[in-house]
PDB file of N, CA and C in Angstrom:
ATOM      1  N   UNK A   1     194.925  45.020 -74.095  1.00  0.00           N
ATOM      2  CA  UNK A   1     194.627  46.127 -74.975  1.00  0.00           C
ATOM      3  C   UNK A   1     195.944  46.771 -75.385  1.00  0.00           C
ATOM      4  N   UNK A   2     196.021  46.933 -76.468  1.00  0.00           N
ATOM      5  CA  UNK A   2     197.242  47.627 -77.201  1.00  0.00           C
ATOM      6  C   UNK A   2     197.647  49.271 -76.664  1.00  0.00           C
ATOM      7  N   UNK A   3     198.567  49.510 -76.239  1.00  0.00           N
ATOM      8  CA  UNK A   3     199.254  50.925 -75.415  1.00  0.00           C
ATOM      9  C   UNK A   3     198.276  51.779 -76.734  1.00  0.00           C
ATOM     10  N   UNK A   4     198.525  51.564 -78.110  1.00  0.00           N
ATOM     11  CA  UNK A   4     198.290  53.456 -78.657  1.00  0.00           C
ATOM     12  C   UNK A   4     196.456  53.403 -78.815  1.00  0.00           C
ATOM     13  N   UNK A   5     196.123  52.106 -78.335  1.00  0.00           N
ATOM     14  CA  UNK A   5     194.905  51.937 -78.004  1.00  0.00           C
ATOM     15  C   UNK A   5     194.429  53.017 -77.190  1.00  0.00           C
ATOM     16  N   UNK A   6     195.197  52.352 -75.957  1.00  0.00           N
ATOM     17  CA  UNK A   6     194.534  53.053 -74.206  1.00  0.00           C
ATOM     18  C   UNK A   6     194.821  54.643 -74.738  1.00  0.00           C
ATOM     19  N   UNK A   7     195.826  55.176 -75.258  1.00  0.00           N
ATOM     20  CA  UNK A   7     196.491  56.635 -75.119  1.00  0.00           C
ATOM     21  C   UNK A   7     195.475  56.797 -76.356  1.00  0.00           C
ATOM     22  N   UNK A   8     195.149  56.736 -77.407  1.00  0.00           N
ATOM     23  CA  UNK A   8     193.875  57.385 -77.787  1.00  0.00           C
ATOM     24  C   UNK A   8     192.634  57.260 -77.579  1.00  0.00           C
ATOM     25  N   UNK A   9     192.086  56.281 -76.503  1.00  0.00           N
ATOM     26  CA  UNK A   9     191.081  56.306 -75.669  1.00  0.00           C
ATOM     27  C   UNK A   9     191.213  57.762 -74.959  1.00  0.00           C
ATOM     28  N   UNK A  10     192.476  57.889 -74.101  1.00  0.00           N
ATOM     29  CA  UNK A  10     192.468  58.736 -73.303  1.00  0.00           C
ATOM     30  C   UNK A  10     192.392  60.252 -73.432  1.00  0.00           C
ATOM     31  N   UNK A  11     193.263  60.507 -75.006  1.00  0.00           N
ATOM     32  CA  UNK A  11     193.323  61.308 -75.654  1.00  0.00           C
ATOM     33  C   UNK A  11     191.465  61.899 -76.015  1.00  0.00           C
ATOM     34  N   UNK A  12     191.074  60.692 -76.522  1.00  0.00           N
ATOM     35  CA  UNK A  12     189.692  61.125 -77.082  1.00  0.00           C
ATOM     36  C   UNK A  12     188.834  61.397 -75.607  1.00  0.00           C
ATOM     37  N   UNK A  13     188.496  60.963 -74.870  1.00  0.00           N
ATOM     38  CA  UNK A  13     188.034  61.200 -73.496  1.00  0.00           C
ATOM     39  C   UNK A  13     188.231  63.116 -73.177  1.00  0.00           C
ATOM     40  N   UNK A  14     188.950  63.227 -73.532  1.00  0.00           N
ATOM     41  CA  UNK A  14     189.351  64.747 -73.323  1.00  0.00           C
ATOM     42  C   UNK A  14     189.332  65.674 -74.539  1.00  0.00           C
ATOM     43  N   UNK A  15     189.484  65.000 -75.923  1.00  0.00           N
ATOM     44  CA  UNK A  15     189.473  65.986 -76.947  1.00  0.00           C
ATOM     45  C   UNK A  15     188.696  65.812 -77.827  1.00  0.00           C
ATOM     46  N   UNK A  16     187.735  64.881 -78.052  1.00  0.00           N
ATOM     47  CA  UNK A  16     187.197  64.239 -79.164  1.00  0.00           C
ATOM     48  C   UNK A  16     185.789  65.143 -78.303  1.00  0.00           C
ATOM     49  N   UNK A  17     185.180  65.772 -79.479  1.00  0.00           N
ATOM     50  CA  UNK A  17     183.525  66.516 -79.183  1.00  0.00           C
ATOM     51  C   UNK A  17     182.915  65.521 -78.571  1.00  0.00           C
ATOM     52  N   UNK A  18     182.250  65.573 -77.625  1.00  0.00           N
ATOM     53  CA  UNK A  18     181.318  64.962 -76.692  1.00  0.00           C
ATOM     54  C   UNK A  18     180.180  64.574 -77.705  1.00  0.00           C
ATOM     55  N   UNK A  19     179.222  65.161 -78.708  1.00  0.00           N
ATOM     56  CA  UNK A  19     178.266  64.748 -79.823  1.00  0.00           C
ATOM     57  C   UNK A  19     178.918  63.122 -80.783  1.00  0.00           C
ATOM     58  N   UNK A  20     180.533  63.371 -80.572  1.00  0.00           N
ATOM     59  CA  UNK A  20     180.834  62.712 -81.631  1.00  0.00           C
ATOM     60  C   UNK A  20     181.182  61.553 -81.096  1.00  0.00           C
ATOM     61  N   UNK A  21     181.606  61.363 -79.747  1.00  0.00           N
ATOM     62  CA  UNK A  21     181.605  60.441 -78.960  1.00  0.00           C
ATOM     63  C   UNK A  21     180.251  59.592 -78.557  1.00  0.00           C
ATOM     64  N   UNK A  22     179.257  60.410 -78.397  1.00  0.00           N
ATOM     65  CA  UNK A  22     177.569  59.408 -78.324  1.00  0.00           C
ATOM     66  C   UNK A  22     177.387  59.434 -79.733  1.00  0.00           C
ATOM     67  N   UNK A  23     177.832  59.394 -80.992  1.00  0.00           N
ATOM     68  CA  UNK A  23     176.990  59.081 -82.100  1.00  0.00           C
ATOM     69  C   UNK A  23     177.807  57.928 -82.391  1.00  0.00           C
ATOM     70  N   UNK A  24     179.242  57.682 -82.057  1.00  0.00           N
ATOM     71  CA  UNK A  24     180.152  56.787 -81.988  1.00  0.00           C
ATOM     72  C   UNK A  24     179.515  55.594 -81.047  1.00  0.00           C
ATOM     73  N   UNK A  25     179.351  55.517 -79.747  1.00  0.00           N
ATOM     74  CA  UNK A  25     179.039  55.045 -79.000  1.00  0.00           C
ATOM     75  C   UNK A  25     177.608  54.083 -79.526  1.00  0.00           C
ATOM     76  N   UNK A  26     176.418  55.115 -79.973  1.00  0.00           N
ATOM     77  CA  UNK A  26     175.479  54.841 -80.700  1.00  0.00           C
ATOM     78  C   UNK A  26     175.264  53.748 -82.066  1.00  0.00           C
ATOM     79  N   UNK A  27     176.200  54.112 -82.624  1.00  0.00           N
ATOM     80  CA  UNK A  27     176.375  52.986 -83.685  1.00  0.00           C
ATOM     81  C   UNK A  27     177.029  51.477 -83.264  1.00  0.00           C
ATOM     82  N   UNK A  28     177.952  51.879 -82.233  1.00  0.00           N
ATOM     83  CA  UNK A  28     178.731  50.273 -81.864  1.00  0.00           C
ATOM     84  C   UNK A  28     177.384  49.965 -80.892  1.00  0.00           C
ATOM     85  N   UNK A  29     176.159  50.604 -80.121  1.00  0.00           N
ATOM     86  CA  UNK A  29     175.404  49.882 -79.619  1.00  0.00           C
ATOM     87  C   UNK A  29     174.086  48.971 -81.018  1.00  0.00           C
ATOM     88  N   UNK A  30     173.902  49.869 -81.558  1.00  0.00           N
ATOM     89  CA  UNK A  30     173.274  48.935 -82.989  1.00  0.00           C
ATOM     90  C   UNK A  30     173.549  48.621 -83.423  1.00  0.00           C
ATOM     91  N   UNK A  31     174.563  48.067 -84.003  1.00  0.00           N
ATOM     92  CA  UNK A  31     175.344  47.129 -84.547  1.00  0.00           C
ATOM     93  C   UNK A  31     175.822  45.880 -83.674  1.00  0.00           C
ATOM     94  N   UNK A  32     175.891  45.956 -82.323  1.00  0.00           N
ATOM     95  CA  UNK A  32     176.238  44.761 -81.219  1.00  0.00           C
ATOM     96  C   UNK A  32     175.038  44.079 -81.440  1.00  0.00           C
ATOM     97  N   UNK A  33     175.165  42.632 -81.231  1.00  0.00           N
ATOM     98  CA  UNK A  33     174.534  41.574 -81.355  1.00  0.00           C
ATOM     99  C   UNK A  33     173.543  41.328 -80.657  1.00  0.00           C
ATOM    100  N   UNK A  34     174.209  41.410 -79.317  1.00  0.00           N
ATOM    101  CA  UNK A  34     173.640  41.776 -78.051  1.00  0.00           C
ATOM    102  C   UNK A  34     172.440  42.370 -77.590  1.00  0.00           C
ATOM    103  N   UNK A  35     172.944  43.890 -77.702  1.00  0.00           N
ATOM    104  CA  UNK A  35     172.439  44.973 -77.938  1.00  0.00           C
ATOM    105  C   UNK A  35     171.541  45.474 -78.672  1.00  0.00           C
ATOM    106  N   UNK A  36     171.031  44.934 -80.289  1.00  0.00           N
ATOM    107  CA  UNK A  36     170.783  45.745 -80.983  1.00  0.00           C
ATOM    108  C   UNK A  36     168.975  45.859 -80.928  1.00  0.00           C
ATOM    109  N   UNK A  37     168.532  45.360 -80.538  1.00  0.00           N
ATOM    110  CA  UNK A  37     166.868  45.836 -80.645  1.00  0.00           C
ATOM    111  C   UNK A  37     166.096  45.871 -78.770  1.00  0.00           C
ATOM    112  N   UNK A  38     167.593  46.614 -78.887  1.00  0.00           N
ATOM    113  CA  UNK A  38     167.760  47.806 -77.047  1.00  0.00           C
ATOM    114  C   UNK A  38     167.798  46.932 -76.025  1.00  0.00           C
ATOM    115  N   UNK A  39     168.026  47.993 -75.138  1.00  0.00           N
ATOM    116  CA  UNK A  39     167.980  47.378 -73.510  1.00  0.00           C
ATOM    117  C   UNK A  39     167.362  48.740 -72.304  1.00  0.00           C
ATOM    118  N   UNK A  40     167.460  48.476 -71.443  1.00  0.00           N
ATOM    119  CA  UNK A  40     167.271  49.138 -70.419  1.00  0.00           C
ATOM    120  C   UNK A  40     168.965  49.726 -69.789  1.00  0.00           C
ATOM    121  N   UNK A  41     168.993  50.536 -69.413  1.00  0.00           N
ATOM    122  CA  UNK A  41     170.387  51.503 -69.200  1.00  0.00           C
ATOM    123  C   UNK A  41     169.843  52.441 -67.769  1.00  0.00           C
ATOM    124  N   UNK A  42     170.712  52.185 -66.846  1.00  0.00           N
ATOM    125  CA  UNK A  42     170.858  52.877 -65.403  1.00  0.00           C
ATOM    126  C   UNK A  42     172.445  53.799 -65.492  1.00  0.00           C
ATOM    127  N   UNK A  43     172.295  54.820 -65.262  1.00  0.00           N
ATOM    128  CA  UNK A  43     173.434  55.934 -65.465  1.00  0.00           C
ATOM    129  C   UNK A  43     173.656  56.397 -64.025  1.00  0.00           C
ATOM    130  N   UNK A  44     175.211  56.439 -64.022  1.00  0.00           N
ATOM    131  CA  UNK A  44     175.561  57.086 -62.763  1.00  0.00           C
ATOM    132  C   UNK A  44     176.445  57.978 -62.915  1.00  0.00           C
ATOM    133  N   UNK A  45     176.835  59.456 -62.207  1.00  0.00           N
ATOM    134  CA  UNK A  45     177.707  60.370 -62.019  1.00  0.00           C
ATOM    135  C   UNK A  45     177.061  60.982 -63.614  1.00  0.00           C
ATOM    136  N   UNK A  46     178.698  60.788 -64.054  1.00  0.00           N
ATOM    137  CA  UNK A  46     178.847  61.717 -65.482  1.00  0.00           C
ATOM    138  C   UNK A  46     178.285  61.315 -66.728  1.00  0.00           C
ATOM    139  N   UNK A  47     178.102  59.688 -66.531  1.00  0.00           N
ATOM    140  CA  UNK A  47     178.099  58.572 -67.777  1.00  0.00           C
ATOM    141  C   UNK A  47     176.748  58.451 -68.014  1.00  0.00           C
ATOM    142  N   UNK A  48     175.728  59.011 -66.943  1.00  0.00           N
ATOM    143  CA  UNK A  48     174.390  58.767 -67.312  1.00  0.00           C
ATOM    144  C   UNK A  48     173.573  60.074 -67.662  1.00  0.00           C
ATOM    145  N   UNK A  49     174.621  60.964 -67.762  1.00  0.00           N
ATOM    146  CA  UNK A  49     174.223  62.859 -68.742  1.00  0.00           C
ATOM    147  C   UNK A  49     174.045  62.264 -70.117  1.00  0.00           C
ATOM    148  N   UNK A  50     174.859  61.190 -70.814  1.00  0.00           N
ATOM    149  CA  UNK A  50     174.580  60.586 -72.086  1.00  0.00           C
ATOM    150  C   UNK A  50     173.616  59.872 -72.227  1.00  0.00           C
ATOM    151  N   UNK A  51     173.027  59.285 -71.515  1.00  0.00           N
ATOM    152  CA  UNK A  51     171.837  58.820 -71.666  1.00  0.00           C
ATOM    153  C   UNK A  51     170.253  59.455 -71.684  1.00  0.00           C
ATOM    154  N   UNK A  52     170.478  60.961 -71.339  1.00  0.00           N
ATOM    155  CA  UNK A  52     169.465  61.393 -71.822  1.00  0.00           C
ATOM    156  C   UNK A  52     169.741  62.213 -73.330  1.00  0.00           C
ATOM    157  N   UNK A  53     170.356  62.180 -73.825  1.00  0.00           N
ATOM    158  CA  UNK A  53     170.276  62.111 -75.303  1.00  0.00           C
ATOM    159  C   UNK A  53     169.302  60.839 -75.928  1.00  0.00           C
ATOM    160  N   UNK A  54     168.744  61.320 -76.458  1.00  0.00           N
ATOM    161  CA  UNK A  54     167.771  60.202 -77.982  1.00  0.00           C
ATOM    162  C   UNK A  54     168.278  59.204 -78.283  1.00  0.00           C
ATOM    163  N   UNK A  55     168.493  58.551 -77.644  1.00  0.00           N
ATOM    164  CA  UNK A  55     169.433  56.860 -77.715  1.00  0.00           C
ATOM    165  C   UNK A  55     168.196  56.299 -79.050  1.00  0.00           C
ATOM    166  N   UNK A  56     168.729  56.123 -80.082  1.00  0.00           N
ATOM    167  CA  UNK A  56     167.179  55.009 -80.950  1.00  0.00           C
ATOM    168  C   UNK A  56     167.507  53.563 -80.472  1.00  0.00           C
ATOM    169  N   UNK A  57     168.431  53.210 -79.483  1.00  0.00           N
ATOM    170  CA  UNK A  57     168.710  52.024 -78.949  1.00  0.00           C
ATOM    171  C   UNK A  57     167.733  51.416 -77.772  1.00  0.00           C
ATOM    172  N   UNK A  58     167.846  52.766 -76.682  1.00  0.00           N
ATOM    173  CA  UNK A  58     167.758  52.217 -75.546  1.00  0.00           C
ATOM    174  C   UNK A  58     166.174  52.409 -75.480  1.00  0.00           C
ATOM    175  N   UNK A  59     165.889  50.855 -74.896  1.00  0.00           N
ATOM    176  CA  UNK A  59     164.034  50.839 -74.469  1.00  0.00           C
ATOM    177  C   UNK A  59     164.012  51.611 -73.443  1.00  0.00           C
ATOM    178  N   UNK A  60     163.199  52.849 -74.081  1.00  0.00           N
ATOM    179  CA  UNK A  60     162.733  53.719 -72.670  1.00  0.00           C
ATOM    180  C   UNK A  60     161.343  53.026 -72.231  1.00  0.00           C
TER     181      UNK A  60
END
């Protein structure tokens, strides 16, 4: 991974609005190939407070 990669990962982790980060997050999950007509999602600590937001991804 490219250095000004990681340092605006890190940057955004701390400064980028938390809304704008799950609507971000949200689109690279519908748009993944993978991903896109949902999955099931298990959250732990901090990372699974985002998952109770309105995912239109994730099969509840």
């Amino acid at each position: 991974m490219a250095l000004n990669v990681v340092v605006e990962d890190i940057k955004n982790g701390f400064l980028l609005n938390g809304n704008k980060q799950v609507e971000d997050i949200f689109k690279q999950l519908a748009n993944g190939l993978v991903l896109k007509d949902g999955f099931n999602a298990f959250g732990c600590c901090q990372g699974g407070q985002f998952l109770y937001v309105d995912c239109p991804v994730i099969a509840w």
